[in-house]
Protein backbone atom coordinates (compact mmCIF):
# COMPACT_ATOMS: atom_id res chain seq x y z
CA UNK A 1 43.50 82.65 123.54
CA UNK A 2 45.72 85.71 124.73
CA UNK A 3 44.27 87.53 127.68
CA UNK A 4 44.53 90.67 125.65
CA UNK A 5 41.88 89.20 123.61
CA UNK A 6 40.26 87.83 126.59
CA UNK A 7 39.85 91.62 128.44
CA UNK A 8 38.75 93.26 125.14
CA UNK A 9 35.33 90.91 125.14
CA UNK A 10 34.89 91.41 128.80
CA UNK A 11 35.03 94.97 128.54
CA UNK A 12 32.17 95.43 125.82
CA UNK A 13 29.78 92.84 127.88
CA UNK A 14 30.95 95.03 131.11
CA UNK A 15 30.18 97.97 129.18
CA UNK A 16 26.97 96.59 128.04
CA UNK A 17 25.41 96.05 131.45
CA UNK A 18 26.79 99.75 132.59
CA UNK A 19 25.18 101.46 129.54
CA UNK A 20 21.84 99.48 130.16
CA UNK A 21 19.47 101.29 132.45
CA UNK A 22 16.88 100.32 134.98
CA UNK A 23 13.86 100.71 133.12
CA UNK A 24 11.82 100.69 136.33
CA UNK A 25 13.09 103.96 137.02
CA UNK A 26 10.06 105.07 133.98
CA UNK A 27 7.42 103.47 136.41
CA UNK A 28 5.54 104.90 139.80
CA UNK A 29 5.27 103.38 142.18
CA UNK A 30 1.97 100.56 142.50
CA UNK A 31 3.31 100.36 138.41
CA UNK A 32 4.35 97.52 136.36
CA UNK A 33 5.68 97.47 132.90
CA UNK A 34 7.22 94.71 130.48
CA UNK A 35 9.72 96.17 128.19
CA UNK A 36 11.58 95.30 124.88
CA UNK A 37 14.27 97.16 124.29
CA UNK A 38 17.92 97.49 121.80
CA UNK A 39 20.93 99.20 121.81
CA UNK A 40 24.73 99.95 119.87
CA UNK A 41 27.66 100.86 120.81
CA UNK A 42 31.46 101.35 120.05
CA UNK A 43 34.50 101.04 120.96
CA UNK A 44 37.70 102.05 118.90
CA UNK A 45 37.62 99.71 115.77
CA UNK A 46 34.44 97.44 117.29
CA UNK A 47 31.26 97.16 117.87
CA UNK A 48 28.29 95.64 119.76
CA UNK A 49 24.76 95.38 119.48
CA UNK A 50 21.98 94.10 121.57
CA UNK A 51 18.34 93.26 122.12
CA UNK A 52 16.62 92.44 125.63
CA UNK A 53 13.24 92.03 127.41
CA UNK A 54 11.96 91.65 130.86
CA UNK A 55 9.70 92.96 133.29
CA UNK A 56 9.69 95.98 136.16
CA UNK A 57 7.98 96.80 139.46
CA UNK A 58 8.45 100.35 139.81
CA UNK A 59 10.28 100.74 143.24
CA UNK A 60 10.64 97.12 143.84
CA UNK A 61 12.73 95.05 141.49
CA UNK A 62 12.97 94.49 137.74
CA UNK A 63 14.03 91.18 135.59
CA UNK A 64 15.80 91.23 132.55
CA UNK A 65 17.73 89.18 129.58
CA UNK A 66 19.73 90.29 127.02
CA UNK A 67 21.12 88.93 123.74
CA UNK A 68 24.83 90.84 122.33
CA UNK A 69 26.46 90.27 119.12
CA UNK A 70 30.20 92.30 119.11
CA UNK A 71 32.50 92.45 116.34
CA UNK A 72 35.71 92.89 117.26
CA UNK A 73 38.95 93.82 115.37
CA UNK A 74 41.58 91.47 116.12
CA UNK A 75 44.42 93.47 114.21
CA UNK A 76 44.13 95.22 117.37
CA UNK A 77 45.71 92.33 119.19
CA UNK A 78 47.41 90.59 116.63
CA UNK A 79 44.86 88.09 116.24
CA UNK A 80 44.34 88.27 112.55
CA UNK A 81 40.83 90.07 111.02
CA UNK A 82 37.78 90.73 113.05
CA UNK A 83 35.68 88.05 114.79
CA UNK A 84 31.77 88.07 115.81
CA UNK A 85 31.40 87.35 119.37
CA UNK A 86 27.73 86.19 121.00
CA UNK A 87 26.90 86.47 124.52
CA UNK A 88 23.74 86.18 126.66
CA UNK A 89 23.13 87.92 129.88
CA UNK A 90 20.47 87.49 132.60
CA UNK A 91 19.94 90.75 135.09
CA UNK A 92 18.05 91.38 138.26
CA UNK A 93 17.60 94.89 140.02
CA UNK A 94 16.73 95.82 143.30
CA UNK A 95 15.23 99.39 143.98
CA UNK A 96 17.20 100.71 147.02
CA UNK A 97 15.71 104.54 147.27
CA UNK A 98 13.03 105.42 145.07
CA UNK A 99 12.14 109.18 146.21
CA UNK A 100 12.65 112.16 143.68
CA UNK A 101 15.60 109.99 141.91
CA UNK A 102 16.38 105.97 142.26
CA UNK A 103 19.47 104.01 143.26
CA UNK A 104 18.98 100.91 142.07
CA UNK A 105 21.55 98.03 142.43
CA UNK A 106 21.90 95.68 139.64
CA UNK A 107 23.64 91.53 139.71
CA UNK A 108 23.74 89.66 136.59
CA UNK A 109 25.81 86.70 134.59
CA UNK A 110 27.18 87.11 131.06
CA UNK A 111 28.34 83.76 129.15
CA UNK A 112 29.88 84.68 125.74
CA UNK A 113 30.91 81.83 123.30
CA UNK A 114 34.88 83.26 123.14
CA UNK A 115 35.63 83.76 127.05
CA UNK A 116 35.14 82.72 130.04
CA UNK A 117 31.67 84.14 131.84
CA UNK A 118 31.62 86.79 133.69
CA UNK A 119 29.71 88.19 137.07
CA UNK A 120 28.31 91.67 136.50
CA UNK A 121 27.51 94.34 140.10
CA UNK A 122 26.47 97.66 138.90
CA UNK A 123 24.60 100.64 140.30
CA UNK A 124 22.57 103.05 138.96
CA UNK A 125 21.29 106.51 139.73
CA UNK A 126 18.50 108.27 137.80
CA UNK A 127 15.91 111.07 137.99
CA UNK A 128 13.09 112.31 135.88
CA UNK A 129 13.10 116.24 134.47
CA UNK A 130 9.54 116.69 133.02
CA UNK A 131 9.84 118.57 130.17
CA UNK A 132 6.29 118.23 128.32
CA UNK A 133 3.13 116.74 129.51
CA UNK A 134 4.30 113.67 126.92
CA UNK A 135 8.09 114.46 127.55
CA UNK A 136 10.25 113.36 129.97
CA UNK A 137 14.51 113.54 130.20
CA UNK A 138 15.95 110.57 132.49
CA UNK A 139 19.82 111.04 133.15
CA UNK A 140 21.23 107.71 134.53
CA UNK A 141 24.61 107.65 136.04
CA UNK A 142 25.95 103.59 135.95
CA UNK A 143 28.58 102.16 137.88
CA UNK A 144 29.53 98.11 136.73
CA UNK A 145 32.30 95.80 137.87
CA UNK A 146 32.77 92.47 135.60
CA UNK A 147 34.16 89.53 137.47
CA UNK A 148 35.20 87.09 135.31
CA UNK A 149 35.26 83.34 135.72
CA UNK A 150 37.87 80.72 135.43
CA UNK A 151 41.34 80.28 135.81
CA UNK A 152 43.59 82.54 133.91
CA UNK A 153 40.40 84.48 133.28
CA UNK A 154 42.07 87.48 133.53
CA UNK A 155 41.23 90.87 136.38
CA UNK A 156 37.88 92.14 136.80
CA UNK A 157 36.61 94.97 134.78
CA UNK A 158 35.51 98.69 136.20
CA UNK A 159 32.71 100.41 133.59
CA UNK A 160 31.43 104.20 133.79
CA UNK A 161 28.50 104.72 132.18
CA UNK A 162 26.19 107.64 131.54
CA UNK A 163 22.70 107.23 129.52
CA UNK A 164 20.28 110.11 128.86
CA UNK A 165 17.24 108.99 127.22
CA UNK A 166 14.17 110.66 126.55
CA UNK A 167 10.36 108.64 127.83
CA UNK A 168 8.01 109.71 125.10
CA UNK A 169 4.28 109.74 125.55
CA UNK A 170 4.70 107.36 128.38
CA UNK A 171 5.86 104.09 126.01
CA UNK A 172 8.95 104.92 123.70
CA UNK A 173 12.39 105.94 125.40
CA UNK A 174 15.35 106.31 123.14
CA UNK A 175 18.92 108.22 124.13
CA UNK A 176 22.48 108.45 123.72
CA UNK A 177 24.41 106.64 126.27
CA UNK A 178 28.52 107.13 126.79
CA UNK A 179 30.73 105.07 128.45
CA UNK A 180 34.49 104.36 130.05
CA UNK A 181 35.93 101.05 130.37
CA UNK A 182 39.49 100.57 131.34
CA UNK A 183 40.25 103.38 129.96
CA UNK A 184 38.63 103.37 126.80
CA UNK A 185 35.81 106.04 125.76
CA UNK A 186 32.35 104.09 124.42
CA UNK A 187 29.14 105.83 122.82
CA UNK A 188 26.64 104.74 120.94
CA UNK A 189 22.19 104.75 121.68
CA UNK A 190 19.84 102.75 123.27
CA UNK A 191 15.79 102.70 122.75
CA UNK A 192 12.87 100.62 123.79
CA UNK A 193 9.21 100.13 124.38
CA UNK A 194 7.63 99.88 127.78
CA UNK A 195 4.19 98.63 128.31
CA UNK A 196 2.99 99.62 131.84
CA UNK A 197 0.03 98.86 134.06
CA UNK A 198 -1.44 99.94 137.79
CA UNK A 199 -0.95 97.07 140.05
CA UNK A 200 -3.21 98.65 142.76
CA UNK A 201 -6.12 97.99 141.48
């Protein structure tokens, strides 16, 4: 497999663990929440989508997994047509400030079924703007590296990502996200449903 190839999966799974968000950042402190959530994005002639689930405790920590499906365009490396590419990857987060915004710091582990895996460190740094009593605006600055495993498995990856989604009526959260990876401009949305509780009482 030519490393081209190699670095053009690694950069959507790095990009998909920038452009995810800590959805803890939704929840008070004393809160906890499970969440579902699902996303797209692009990148040139490819794309990726995902779904994922897990569970938060607002300024603590947060668990999550998440399922990608990419299609790639292999005329791009002179590979032949376009191939689907699967890959599974298992988060934790760990709330460092949580004040008027969070900094949260993010380790994970992608395994796709075309490269080698891959070691994911991102942060993230987010703050609510209240717009309505049911309306909130959360801009979420992302920083990822992707460290890939193996020999020959090519250099690790640098992602930029930027997500602004909107927290409606306290359960629903959907946004545009953007991205840079290597070089390369992403977009595309991501949306979810978050199910919170008090844990104080």
């Amino acid at each position: 497999m030519k490393n081209s190839f190699i670095l053009a999966v690694l950069m959507f799974l790095s990009f998909s663990i920038s452009s995810s968000f800590a959805q803890g950042i939704f929840l008070e402190k004393g809160e906890a929440g499970f969440f579902a959530d699902g996303g797209y994005s692009s990148l040139k002639n490819s794309y990726a989508t995902s779904i994922g689930a897990g569970i938060a405790f607002g300024g603590i920590f947060e668990f999550g997994y998440t399922s990608s499906i990419s299609k790639i365009k292999l005329s791009m490396y002179g590979l032949g047509d376009e191939i689907e590419v699967r890959s599974k990857t298992v988060s934790l987060g760990a709330v460092l400030i949580k004040k008027k915004a969070q900094l949260e710091v993010n380790i994970g582990y992608a395994l796709s079924d075309a490269s080698t895996g891959l070691w994911l460190l991102g942060f993230e740094f987010g703050s609510e703007i209240k717009i309505h009593q049911k309306l909130s605006w959360y801009p979420i600055f992302s920083f990822a590296a992707g460290i890939p495993v193996g020999e020959s498995s090519g250099n690790p990856v640098i992602a930029l990502g930027f997500s602004l989604p909107f927290l409606i009526a306290k359960h629903v959260y959907l946004g545009p996200s953007f991205g840079l990876t290597e070089g390369n401009f992403n977009w595309g949305f991501t949306g979810g449903i978050l199910i919170s509780f008090d844990t104080a009482n």
